[in-house]
N, C-alpha and C. Protein backbone atom coordinates (compact mmCIF):
# COMPACT_ATOMS: atom_id res chain seq x y z
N UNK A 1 -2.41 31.67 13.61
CA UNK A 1 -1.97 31.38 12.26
C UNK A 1 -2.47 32.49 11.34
N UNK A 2 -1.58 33.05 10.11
CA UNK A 2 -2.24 33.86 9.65
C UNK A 2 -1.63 33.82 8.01
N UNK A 3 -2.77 33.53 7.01
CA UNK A 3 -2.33 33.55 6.26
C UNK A 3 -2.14 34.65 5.46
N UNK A 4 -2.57 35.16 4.25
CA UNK A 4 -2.58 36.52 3.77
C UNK A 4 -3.09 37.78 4.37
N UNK A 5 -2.57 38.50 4.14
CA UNK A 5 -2.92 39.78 4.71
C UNK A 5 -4.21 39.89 5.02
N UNK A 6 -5.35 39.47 3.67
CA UNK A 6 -6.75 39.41 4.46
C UNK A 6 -7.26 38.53 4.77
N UNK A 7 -6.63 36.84 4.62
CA UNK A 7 -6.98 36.02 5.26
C UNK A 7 -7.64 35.17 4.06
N UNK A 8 -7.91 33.57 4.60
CA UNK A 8 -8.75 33.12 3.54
C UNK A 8 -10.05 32.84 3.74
N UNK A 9 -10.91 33.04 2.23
CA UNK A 9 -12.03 32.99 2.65
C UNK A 9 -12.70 31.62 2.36
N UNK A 10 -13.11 31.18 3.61
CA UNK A 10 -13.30 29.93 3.54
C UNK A 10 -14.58 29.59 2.18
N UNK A 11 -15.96 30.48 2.39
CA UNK A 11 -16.74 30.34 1.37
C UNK A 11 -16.23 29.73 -0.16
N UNK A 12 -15.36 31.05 -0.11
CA UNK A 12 -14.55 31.20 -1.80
C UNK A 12 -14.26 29.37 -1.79
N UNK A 13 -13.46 29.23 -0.70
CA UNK A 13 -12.84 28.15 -1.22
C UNK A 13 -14.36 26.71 -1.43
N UNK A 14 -15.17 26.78 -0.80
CA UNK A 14 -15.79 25.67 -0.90
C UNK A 14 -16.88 25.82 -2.61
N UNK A 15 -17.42 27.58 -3.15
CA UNK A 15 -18.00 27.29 -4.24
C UNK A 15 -16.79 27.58 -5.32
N UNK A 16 -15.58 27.13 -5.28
CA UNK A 16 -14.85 27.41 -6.34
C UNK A 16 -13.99 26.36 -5.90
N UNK A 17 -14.08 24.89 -5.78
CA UNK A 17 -14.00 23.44 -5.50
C UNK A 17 -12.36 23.42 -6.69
N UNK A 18 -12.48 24.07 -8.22
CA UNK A 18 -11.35 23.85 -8.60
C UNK A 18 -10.17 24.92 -8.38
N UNK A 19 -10.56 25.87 -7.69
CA UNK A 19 -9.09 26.62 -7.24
C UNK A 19 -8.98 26.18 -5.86
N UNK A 20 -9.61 25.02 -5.32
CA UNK A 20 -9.24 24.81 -4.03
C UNK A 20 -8.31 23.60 -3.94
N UNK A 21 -8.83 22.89 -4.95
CA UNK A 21 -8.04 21.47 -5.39
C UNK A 21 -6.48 22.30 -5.92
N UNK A 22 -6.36 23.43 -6.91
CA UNK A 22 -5.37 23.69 -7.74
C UNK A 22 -4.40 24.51 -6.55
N UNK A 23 -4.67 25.12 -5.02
CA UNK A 23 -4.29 25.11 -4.34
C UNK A 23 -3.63 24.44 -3.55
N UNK A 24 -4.43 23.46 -2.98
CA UNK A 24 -3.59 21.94 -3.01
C UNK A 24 -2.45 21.52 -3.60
N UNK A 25 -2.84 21.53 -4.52
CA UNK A 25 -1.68 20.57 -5.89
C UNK A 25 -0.52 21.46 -5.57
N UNK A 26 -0.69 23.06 -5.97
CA UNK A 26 0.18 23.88 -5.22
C UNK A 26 1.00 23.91 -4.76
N UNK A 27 0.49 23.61 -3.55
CA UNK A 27 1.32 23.53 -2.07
C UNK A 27 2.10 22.01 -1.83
N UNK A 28 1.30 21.41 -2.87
CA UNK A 28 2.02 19.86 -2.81
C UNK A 28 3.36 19.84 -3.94
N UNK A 29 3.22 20.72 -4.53
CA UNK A 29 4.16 21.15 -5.60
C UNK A 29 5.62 22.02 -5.51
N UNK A 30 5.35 22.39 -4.28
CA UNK A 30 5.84 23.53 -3.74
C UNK A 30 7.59 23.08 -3.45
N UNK A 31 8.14 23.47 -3.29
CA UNK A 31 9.56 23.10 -2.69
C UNK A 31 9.97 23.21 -1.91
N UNK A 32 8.99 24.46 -1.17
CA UNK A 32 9.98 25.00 0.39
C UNK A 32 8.80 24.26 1.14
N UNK A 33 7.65 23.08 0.84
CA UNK A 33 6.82 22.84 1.97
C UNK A 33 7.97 21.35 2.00
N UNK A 34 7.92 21.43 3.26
CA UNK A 34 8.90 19.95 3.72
C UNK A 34 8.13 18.35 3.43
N UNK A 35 8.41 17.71 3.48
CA UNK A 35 7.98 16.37 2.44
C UNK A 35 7.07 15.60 3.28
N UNK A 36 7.71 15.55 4.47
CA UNK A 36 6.47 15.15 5.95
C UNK A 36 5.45 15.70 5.89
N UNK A 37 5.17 17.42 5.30
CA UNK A 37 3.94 17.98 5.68
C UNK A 37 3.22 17.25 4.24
N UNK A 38 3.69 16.98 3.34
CA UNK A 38 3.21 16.89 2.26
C UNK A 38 2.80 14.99 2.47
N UNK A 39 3.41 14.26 3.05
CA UNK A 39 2.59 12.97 3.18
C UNK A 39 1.68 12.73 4.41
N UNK A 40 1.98 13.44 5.07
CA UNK A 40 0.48 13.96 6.21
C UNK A 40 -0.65 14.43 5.50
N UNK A 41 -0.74 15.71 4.42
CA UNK A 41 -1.73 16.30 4.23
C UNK A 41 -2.18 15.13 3.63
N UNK A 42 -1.68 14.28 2.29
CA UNK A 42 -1.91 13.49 1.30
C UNK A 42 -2.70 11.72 2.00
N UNK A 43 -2.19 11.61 3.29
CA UNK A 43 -2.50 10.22 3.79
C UNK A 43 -4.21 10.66 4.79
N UNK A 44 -4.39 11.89 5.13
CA UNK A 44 -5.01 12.46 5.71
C UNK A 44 -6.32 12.80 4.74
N UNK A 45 -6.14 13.21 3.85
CA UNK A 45 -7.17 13.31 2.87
C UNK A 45 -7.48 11.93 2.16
N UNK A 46 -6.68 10.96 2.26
CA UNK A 46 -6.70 9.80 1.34
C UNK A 46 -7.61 9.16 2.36
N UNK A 47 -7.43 9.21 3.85
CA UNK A 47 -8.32 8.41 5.09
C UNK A 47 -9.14 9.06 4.96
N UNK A 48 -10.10 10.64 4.93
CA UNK A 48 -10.98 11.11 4.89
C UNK A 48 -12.07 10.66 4.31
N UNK A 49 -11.28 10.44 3.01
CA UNK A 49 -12.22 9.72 1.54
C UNK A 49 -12.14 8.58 1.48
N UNK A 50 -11.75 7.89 2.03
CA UNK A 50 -11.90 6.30 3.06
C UNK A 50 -13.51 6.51 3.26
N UNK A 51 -13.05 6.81 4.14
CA UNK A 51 -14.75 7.26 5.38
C UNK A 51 -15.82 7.91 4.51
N UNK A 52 -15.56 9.20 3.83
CA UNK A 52 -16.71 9.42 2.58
C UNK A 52 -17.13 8.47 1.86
N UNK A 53 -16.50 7.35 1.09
CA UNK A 53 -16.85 6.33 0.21
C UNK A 53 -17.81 4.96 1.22
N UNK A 54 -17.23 5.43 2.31
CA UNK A 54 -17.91 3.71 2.93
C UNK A 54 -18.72 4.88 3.97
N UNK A 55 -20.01 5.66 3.87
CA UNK A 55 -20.63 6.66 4.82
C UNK A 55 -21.38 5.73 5.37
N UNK A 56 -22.35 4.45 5.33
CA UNK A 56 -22.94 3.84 6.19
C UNK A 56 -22.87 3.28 7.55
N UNK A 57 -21.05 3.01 7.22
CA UNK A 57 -20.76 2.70 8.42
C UNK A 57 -20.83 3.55 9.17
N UNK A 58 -20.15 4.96 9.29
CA UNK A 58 -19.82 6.29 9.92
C UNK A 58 -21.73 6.85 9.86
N UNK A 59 -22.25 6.32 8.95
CA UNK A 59 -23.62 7.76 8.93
C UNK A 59 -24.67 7.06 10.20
N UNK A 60 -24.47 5.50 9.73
CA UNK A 60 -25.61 5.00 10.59
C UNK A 60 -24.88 4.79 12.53
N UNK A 61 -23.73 4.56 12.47
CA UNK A 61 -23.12 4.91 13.89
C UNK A 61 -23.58 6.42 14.46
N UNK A 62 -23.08 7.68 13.32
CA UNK A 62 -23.51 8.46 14.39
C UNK A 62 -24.49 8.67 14.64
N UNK A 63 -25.99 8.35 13.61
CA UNK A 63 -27.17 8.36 13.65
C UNK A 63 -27.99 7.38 14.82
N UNK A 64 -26.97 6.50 15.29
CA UNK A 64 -27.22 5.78 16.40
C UNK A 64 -26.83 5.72 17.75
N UNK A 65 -25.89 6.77 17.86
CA UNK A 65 -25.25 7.69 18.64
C UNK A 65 -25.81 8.57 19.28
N UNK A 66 -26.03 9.68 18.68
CA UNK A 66 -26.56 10.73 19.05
C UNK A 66 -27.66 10.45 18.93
N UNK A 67 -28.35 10.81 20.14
CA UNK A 67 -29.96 10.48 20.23
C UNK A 67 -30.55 12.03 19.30
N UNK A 68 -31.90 11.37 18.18
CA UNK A 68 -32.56 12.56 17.94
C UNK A 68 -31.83 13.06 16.53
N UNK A 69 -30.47 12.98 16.15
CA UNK A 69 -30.13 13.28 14.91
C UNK A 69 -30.75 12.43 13.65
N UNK A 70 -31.09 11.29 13.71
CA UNK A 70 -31.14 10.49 12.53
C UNK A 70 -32.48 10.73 11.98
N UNK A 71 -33.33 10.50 13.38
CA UNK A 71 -34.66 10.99 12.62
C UNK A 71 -34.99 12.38 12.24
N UNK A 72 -34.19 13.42 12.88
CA UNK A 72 -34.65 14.53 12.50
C UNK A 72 -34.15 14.73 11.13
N UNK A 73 -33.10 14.38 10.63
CA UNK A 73 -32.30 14.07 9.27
C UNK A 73 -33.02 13.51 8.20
N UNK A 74 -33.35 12.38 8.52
CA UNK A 74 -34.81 11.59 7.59
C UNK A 74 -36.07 12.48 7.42
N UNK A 75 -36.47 12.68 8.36
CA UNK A 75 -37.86 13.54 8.10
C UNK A 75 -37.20 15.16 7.18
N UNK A 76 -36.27 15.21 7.74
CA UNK A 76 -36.07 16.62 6.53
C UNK A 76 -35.65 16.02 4.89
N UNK A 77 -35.41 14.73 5.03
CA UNK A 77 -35.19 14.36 3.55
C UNK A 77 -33.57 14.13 3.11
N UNK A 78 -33.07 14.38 4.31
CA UNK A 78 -31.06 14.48 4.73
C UNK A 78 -31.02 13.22 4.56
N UNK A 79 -29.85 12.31 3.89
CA UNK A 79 -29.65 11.43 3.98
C UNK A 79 -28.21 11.41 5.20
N UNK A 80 -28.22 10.79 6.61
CA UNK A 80 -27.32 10.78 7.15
C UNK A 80 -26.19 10.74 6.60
N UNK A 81 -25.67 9.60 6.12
CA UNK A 81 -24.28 9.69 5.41
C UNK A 81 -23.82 10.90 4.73
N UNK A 82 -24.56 10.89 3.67
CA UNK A 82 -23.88 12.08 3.10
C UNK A 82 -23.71 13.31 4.03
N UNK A 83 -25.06 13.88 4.49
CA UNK A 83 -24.82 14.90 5.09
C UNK A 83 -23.28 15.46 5.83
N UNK A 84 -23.53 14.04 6.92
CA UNK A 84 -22.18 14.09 8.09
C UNK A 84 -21.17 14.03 7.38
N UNK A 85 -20.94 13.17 6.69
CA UNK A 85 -19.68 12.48 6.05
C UNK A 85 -19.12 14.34 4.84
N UNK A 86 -19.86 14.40 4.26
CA UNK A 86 -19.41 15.41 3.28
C UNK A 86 -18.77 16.66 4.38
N UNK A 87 -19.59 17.35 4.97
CA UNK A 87 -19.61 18.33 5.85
C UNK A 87 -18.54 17.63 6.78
N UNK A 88 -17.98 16.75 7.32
CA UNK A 88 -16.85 16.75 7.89
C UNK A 88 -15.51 16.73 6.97
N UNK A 89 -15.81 16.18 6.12
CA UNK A 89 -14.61 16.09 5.12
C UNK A 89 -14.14 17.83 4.45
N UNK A 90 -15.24 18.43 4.18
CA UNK A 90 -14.45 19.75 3.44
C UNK A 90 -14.45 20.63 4.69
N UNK A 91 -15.01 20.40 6.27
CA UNK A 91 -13.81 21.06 7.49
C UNK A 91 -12.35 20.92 7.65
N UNK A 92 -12.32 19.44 7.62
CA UNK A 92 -11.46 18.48 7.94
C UNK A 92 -10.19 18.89 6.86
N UNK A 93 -10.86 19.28 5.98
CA UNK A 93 -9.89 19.32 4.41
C UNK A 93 -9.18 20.87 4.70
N UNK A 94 -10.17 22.05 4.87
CA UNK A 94 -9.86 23.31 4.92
C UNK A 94 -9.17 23.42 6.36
N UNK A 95 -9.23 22.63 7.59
CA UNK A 95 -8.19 22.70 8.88
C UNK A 95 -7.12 21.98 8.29
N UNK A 96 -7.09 20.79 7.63
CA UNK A 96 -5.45 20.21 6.82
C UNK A 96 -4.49 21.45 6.34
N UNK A 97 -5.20 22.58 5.53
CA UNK A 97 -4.30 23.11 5.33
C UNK A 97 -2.81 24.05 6.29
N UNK A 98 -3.19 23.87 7.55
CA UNK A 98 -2.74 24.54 8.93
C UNK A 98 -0.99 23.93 8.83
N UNK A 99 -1.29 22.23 8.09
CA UNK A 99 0.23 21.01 8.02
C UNK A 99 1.08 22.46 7.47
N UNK A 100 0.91 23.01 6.36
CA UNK A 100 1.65 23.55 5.56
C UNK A 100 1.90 25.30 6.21
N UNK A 101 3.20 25.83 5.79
CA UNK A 101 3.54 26.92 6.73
C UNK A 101 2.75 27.93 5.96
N UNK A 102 2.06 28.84 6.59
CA UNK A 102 0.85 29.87 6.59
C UNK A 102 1.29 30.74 5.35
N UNK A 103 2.51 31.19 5.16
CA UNK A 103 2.86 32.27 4.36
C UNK A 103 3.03 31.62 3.05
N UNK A 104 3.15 30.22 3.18
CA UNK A 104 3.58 29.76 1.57
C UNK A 104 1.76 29.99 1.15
N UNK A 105 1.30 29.25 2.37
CA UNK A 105 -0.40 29.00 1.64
C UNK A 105 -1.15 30.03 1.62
N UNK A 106 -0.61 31.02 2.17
CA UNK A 106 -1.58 32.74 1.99
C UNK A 106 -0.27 32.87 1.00
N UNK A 107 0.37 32.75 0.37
CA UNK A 107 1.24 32.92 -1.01
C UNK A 107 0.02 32.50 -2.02
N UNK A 108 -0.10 31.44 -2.25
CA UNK A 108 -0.91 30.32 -3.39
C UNK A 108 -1.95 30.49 -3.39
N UNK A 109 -2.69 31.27 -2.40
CA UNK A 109 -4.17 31.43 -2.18
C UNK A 109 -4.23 32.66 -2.57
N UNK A 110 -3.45 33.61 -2.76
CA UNK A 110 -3.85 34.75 -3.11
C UNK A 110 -3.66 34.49 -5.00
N UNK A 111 -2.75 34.32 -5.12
CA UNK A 111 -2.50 33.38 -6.67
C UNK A 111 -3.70 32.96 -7.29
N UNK A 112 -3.97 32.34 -6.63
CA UNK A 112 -5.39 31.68 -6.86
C UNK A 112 -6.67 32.33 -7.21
N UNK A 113 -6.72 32.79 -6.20
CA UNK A 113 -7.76 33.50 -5.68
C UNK A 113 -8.54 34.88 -5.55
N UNK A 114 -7.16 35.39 -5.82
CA UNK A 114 -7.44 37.38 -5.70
C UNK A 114 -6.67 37.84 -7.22
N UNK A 115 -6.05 36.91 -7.85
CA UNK A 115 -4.93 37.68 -9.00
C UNK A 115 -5.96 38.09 -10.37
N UNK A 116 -7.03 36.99 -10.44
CA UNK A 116 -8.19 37.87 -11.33
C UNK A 116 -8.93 38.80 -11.04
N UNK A 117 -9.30 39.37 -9.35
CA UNK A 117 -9.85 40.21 -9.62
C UNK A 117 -9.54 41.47 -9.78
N UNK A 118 -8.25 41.54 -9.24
CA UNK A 118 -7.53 42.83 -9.56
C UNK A 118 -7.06 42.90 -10.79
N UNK A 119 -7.22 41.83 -11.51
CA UNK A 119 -6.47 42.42 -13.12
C UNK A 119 -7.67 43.13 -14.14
């Protein structure tokens, strides 16, 4: 898959949270993305943040799961839930974008993303 010529940078996108959302909207805005990709990405992020809002269930399962994660998590001061739960959701969020065809979203991301610094 390849989106813009130099690709996206995932960093950019996670400390600049509102050109990543305005990317989104974007691509959900878009006309040439087909309407299926657009209620996949949308039902997909809507279940994500399902699971972010209710993290006890998901934090204390995997903390009971995996032997050795929960306490090492606690003693560093990590609260399981959040930790897991956040950190899967903005992977989970930045692989969603793959639904949508590469050239529209290395289109919108450069828009986004690169058009201030060259001006």
């Amino acid at each position: 898959m390849q989106y813009a010529a130099r690709g996206i940078n995932q960093i950019a996108m996670i400390f600049h949270i509102h050109k990543t959302v305005s990317l989104a909207v974007a691509l959900l805005r878009d006309a040439r993305v087909h309407w299926m990709s657009k209620a996949l990405f949308v039902g997909s992020i809507g279940t994500l943040l399902l699971a972010v809002l209710f993290p006890e269930l998901l934090g204390d399962l995997v903390g009971l799961t995996i032997p050795g994660i929960g306490p090492v998590l606690d003693v560093l001061g990590i609260p399981v839930d959040a930790s897991i739960d956040w950190v899967a959701f903005a992977v989970a969020s930045y692989n969603l974008l793959r639904i949508f065809p590469s050239d529209i979203v290395g289109e919108h991301y450069d828009n986004l993303f690169r058009s201030r610094r060259s001006a």
